[in-house]
N, C-alpha and C. Protein backbone atom coordinates (compact mmCIF):
# COMPACT_ATOMS: atom_id res chain seq x y z
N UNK A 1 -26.43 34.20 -59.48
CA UNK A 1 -27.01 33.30 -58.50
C UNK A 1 -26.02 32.22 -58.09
N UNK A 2 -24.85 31.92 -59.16
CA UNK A 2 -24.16 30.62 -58.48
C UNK A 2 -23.14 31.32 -57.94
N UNK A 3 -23.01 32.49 -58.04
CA UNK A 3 -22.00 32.83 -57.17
C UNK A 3 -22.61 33.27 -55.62
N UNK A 4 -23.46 34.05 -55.80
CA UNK A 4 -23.85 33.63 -54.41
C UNK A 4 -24.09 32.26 -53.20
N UNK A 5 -24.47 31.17 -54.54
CA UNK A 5 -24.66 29.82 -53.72
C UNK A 5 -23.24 29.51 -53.59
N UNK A 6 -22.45 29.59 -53.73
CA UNK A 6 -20.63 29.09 -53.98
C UNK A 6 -20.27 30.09 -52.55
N UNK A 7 -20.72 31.66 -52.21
CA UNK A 7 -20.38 31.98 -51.34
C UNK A 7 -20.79 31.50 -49.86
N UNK A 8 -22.08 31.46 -50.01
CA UNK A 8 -23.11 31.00 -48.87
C UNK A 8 -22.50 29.78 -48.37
N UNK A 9 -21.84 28.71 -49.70
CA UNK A 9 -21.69 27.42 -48.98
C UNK A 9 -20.54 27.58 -48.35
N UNK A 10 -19.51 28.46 -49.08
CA UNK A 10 -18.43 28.59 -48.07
C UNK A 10 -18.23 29.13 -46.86
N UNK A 11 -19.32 30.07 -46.93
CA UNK A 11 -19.17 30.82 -45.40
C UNK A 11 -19.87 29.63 -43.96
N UNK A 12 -20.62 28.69 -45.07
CA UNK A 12 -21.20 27.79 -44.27
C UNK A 12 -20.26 26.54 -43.84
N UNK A 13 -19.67 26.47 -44.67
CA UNK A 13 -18.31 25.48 -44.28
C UNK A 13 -17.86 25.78 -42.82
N UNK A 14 -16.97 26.86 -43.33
CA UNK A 14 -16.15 27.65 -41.87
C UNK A 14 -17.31 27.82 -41.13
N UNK A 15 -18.35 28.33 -40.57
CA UNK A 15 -18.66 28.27 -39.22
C UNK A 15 -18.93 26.75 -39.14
N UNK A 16 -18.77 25.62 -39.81
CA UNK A 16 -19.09 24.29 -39.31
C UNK A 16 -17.34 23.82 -38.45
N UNK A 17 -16.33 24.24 -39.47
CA UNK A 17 -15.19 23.95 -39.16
C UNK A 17 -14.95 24.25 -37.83
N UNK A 18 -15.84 25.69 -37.69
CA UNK A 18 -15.08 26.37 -36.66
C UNK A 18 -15.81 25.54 -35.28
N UNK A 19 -17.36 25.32 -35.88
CA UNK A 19 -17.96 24.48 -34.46
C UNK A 19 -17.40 23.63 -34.13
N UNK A 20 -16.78 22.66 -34.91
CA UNK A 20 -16.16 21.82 -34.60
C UNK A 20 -14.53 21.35 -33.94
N UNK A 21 -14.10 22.71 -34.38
CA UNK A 21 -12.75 22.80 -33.81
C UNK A 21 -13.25 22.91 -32.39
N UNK A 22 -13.95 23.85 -32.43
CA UNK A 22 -14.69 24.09 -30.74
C UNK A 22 -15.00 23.21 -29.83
N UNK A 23 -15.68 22.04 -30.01
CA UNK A 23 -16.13 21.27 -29.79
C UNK A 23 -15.06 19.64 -29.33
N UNK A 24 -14.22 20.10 -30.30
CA UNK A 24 -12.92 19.59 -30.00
C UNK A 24 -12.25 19.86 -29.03
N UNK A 25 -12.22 21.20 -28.66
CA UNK A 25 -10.92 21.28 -27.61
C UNK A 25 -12.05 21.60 -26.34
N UNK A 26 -13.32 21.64 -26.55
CA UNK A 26 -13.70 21.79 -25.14
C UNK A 26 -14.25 20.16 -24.45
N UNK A 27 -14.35 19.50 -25.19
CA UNK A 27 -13.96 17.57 -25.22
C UNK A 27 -12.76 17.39 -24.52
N UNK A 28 -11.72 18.00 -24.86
CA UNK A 28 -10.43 17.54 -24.18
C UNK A 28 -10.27 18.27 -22.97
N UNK A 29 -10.69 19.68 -22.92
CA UNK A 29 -10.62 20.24 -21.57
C UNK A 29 -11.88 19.51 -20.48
N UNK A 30 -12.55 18.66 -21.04
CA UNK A 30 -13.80 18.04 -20.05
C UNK A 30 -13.16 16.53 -19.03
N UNK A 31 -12.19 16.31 -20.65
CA UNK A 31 -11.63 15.00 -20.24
C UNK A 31 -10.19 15.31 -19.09
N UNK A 32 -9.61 16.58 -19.43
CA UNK A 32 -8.88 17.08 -18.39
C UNK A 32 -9.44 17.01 -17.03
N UNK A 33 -10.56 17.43 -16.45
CA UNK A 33 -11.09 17.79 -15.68
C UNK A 33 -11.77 16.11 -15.24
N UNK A 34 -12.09 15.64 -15.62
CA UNK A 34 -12.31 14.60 -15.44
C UNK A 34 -11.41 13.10 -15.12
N UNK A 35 -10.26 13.70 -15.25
CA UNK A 35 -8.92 12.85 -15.08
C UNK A 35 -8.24 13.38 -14.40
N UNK A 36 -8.06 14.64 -13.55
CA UNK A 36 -7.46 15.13 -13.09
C UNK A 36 -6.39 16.11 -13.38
N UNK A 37 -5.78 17.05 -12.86
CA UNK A 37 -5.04 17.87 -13.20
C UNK A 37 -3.79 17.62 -14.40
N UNK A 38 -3.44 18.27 -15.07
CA UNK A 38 -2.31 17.57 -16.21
C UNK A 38 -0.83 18.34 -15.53
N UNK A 39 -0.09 17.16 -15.94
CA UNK A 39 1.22 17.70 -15.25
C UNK A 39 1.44 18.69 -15.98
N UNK A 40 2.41 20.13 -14.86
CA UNK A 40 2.99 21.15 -15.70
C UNK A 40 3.43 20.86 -17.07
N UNK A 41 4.25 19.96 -17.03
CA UNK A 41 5.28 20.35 -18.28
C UNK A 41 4.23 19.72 -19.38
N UNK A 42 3.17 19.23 -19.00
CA UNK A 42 2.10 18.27 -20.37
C UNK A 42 1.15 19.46 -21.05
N UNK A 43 0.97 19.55 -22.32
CA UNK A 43 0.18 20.56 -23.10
C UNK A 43 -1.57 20.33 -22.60
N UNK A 44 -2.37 21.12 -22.42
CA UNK A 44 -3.69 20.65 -22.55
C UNK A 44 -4.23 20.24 -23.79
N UNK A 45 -3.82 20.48 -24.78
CA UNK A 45 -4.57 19.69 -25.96
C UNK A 45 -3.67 18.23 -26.05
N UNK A 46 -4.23 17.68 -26.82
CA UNK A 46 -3.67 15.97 -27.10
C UNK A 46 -4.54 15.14 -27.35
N UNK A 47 -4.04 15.03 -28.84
CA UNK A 47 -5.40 13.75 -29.35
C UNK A 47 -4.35 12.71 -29.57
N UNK A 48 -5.05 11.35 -29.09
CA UNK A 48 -5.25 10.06 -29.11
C UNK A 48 -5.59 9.42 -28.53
N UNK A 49 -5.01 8.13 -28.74
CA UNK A 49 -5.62 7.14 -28.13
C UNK A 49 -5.38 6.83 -26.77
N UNK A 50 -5.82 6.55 -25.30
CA UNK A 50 -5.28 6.22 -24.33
C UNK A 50 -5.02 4.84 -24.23
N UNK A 51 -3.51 4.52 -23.89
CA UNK A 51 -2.38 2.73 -24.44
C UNK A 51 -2.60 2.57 -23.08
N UNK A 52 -2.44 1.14 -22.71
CA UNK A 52 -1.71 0.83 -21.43
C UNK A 52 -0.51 -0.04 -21.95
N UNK A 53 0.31 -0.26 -20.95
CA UNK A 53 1.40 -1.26 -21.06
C UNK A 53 1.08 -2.54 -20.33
N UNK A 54 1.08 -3.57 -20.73
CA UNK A 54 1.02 -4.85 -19.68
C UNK A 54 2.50 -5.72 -19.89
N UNK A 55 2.65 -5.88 -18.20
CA UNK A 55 3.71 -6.91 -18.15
C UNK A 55 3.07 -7.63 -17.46
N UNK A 56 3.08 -9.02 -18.50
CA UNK A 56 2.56 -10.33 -17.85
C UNK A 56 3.62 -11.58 -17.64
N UNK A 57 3.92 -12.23 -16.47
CA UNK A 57 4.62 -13.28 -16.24
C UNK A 57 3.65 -14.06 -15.53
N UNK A 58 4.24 -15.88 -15.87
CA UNK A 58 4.14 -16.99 -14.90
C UNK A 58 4.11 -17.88 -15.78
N UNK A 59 3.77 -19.26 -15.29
CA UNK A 59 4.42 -20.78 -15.32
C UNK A 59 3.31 -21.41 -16.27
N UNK A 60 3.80 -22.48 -17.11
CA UNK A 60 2.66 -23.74 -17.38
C UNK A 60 3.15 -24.72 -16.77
N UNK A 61 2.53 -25.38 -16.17
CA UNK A 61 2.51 -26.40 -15.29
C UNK A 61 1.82 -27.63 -16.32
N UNK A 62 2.13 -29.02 -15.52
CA UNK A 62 1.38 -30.14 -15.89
C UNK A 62 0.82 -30.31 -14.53
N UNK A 63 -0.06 -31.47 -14.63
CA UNK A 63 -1.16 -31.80 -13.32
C UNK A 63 -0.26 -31.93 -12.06
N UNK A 64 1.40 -32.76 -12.34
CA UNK A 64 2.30 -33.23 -11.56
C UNK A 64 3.15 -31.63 -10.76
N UNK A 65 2.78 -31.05 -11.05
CA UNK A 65 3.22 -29.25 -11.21
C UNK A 65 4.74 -29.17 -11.57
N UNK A 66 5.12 -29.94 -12.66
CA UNK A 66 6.54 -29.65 -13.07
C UNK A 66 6.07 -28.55 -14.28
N UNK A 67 6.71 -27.79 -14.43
CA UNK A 67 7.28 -26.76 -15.74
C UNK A 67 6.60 -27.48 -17.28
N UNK A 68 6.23 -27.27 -17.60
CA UNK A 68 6.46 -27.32 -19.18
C UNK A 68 7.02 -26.17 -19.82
N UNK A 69 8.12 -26.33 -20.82
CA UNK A 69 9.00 -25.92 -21.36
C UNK A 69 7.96 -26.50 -23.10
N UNK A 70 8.15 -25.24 -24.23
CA UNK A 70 8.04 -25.49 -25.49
C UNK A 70 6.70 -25.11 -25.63
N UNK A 71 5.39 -24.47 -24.80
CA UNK A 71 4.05 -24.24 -25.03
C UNK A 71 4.60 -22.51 -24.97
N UNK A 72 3.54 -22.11 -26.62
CA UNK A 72 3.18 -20.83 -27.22
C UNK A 72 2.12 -20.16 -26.10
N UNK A 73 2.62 -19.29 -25.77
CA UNK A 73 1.83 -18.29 -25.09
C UNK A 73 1.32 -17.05 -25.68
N UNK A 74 -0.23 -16.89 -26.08
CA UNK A 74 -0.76 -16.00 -27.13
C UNK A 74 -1.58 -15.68 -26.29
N UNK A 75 -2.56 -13.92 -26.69
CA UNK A 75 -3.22 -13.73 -26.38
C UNK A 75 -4.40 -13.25 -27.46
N UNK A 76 -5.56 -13.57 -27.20
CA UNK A 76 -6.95 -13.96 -27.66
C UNK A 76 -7.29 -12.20 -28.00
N UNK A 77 -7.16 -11.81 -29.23
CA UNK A 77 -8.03 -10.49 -28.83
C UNK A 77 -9.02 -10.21 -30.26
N UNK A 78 -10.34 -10.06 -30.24
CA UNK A 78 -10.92 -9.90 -31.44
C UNK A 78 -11.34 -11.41 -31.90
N UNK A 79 -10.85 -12.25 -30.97
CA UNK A 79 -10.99 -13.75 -31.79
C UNK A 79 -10.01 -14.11 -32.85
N UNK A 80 -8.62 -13.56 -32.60
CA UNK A 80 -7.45 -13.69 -33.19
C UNK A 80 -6.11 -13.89 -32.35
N UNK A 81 -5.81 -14.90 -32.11
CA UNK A 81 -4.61 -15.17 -31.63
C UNK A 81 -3.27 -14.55 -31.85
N UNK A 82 -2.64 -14.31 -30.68
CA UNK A 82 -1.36 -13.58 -31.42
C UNK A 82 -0.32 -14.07 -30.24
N UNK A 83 0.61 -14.57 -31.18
CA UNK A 83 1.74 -15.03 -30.37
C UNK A 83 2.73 -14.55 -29.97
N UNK A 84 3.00 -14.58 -28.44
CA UNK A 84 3.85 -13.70 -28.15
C UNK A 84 5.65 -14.19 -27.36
N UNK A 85 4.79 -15.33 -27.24
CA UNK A 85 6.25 -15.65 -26.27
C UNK A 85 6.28 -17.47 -26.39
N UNK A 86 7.02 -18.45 -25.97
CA UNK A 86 7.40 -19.69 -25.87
C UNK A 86 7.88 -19.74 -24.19
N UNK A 87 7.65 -20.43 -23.70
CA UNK A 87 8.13 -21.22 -22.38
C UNK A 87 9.05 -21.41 -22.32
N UNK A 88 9.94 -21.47 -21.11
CA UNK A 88 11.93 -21.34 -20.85
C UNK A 88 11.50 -23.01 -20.69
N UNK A 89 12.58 -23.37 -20.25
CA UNK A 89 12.95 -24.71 -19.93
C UNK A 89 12.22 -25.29 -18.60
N UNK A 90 11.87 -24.50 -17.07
CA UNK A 90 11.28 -24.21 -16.21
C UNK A 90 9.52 -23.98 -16.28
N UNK A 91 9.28 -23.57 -17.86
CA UNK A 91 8.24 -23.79 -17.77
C UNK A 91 7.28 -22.09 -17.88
N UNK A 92 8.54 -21.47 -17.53
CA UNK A 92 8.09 -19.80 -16.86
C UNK A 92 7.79 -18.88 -18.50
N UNK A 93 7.31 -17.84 -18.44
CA UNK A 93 7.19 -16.61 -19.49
C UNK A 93 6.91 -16.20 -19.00
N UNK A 94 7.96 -15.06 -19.83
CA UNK A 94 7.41 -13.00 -19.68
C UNK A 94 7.04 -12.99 -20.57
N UNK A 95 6.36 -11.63 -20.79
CA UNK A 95 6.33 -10.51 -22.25
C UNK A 95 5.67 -9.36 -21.52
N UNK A 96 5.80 -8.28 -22.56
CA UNK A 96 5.41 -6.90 -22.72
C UNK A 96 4.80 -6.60 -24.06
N UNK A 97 3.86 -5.87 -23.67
CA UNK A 97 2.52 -5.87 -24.79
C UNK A 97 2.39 -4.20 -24.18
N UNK A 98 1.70 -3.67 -25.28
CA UNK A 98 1.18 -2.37 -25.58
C UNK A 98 0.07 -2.05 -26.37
N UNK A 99 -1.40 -1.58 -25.93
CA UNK A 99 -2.27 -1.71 -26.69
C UNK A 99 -3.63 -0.49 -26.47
N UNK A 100 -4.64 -0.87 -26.71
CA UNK A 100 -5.63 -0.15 -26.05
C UNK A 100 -6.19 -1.00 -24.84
N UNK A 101 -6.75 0.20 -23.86
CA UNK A 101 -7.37 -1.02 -23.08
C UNK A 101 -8.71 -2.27 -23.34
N UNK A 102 -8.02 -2.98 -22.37
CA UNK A 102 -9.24 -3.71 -22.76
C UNK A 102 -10.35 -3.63 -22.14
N UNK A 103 -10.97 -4.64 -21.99
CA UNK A 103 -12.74 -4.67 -21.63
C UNK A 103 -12.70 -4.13 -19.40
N UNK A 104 -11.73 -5.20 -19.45
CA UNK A 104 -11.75 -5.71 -18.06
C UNK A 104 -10.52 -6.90 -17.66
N UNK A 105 -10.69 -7.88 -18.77
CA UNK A 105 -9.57 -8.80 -18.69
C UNK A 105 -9.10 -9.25 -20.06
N UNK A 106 -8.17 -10.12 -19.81
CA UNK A 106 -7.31 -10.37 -21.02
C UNK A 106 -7.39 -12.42 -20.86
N UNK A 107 -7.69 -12.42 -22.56
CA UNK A 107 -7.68 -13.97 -22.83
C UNK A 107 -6.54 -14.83 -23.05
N UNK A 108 -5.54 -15.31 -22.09
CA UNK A 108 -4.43 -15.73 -23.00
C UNK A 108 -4.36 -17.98 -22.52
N UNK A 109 -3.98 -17.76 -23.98
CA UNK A 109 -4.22 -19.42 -24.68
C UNK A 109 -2.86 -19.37 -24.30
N UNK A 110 -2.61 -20.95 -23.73
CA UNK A 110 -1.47 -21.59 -23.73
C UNK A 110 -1.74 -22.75 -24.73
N UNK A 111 -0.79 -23.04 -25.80
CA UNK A 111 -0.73 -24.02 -26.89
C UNK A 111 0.75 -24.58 -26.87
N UNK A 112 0.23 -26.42 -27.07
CA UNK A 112 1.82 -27.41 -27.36
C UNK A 112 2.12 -26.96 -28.73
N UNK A 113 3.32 -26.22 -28.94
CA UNK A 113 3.72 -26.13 -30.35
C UNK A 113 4.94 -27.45 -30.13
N UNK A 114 5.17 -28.13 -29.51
CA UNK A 114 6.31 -28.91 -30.05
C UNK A 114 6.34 -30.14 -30.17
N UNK A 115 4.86 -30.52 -30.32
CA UNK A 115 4.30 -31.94 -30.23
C UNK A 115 4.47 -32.90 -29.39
N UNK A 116 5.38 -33.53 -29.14
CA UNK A 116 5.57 -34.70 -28.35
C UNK A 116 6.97 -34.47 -27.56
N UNK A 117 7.78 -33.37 -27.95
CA UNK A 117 9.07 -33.26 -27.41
C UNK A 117 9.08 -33.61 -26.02
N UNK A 118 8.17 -32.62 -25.50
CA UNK A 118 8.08 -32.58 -24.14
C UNK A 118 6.78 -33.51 -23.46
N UNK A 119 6.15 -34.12 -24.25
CA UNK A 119 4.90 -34.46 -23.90
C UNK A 119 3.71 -33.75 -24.91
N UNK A 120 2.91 -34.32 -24.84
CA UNK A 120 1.58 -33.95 -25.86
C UNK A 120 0.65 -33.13 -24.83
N UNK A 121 0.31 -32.28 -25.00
CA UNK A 121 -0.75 -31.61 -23.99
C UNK A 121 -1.78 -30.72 -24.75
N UNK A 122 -3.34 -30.64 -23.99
CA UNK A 122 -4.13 -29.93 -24.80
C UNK A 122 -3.87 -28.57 -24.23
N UNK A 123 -4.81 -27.74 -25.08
CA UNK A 123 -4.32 -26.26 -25.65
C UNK A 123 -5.24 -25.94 -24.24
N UNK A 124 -5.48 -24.85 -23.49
CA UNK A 124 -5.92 -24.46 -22.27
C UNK A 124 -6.49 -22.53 -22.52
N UNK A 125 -7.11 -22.07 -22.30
CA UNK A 125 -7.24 -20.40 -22.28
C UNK A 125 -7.73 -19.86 -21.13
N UNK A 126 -7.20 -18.85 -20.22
CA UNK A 126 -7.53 -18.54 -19.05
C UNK A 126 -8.08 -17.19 -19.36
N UNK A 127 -9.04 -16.46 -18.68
CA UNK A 127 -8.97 -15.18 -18.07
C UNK A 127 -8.36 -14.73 -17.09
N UNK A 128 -7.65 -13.49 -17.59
CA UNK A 128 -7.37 -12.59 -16.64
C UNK A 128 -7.43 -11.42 -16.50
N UNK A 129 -8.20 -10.97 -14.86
CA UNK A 129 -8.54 -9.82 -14.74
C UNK A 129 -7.23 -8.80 -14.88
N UNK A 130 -7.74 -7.66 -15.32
CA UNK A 130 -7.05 -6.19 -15.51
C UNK A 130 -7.16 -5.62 -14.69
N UNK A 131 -6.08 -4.78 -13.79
CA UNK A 131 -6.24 -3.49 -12.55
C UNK A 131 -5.04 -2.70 -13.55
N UNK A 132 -5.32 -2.16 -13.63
CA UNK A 132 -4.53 -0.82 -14.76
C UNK A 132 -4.22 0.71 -13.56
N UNK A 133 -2.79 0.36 -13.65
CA UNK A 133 -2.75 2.33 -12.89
C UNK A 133 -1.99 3.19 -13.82
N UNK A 134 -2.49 4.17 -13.54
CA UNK A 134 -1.73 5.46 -14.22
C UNK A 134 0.14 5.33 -14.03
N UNK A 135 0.31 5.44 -15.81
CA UNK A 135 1.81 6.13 -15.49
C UNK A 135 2.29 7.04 -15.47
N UNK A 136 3.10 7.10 -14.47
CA UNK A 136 3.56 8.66 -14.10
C UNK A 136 4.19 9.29 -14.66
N UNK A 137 4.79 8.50 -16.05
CA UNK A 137 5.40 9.84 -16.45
C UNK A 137 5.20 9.87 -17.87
N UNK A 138 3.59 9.44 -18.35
CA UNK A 138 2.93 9.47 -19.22
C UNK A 138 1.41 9.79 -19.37
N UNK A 139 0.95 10.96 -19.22
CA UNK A 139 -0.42 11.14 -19.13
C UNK A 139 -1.37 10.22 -19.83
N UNK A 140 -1.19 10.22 -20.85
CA UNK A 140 -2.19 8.79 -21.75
C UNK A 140 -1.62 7.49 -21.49
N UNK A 141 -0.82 7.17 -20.54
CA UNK A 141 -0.58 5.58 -20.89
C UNK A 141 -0.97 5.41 -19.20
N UNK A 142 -1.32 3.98 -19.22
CA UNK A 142 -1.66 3.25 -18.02
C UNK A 142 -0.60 2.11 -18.07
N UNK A 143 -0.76 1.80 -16.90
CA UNK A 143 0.07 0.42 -16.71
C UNK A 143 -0.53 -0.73 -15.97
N UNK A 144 0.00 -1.73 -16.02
CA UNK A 144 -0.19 -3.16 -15.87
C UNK A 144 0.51 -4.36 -15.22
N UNK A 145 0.74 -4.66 -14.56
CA UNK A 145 1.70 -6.17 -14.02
C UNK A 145 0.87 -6.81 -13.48
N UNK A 146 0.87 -8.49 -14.11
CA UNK A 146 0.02 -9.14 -14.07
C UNK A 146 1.48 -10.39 -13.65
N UNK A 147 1.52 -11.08 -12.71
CA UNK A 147 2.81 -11.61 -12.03
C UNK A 147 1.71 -13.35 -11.54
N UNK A 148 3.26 -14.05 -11.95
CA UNK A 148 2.39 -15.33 -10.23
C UNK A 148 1.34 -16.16 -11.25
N UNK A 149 0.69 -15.80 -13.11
CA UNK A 149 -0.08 -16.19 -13.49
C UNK A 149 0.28 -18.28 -13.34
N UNK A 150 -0.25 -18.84 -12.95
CA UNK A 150 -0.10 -20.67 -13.66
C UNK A 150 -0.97 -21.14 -14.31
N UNK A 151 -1.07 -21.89 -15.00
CA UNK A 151 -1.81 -22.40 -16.04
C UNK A 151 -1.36 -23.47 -16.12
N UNK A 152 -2.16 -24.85 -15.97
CA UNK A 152 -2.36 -26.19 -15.62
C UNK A 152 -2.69 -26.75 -17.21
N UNK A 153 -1.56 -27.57 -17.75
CA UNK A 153 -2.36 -28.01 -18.99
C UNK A 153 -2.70 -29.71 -18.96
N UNK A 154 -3.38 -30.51 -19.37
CA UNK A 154 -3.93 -31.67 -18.91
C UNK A 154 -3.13 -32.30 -20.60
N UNK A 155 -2.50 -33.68 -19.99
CA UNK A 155 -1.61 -34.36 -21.11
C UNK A 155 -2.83 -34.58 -22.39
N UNK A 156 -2.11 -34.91 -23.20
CA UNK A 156 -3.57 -35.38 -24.26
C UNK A 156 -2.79 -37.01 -24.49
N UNK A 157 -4.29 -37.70 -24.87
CA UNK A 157 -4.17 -38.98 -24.80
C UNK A 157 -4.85 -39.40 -26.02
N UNK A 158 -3.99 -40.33 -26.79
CA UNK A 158 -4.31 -40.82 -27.89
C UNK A 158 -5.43 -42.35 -27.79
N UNK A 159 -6.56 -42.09 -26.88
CA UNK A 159 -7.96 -42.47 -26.82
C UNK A 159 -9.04 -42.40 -28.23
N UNK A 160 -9.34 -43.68 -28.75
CA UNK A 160 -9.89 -43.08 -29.49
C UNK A 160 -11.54 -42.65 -29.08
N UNK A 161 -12.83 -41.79 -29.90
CA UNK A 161 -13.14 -41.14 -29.71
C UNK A 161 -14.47 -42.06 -29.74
């Protein structure tokens, strides 16, 4: 009897394996079809994740619209800050980020890391919307340029409270 139950379960395994392999690749041929044709030289199977790339630039400003130079530029994701770049002298930042997509837009905090060097200023967080296009010479990845961003930070004043 336990060898029969030892067989039964195995034969029951494999047709689960096998549903599932099934089930697998006809998921990816749905998502083919649903995304459009795959370039020649790209395989139809492919598991992961779909990345985009974002390139984000622009300025922190003060109210006077000069540059601030020395404010951390992070972005907000999960409710965890992550720092990516510091301000030129002008005031300006780039960076390049790689991730999953997001919702719709992206949270990024401008913060004074240099205290008083340049002036004292409070910490500021903007939204910004996402338009994501396909890259062309990556079936799973999208892309991003997000250009022109400013962000206005207001001095802080040692008022007491």
């Amino acid at each position: 009897m336990k060898k029969l139950h030892s067989s039964l379960l195995r034969r029951l395994n494999s047709c689960i394996a096998f549903l599932l392999s099934l089930i697998g690749v006809a998921s990816l041929n749905s998502c083919a079809e649903a995304y459009g044709p795959l370039p020649p030289d790209e395989p139809l199977v492919a598991y992961g994740t779909p990345t985009a790339d974002f390139y984000i630039s622009g300025r922190v400003e003060n109210k006077l619209q000069q540059g601030v130079p020395g404010i951390d530029i992070s972005i907000n994701e999960y409710g965890y800050d992550t720092s990516l770049c510091a301000t030129e002298e002008d005031g300006s930042f780039d960076f390049a980020i790689s991730g999953p997509f997001p919702d719709d837009e992206i949270c990024i905090v401008a913060s004074d890391i240099d205290s008083t060097e340049n002036g004292s200023y409070k910490s500021d967080t903007i939204m910004i919307d996402v338009q994501c296009t396909r890259d062309p010479n990556n079936y799973w990845n999208n892309i991003s340029h997000i250009e022109n961003i400013v962000i206005t930070l207001e001095e802080e004043t040692d008022e007491p409270k």
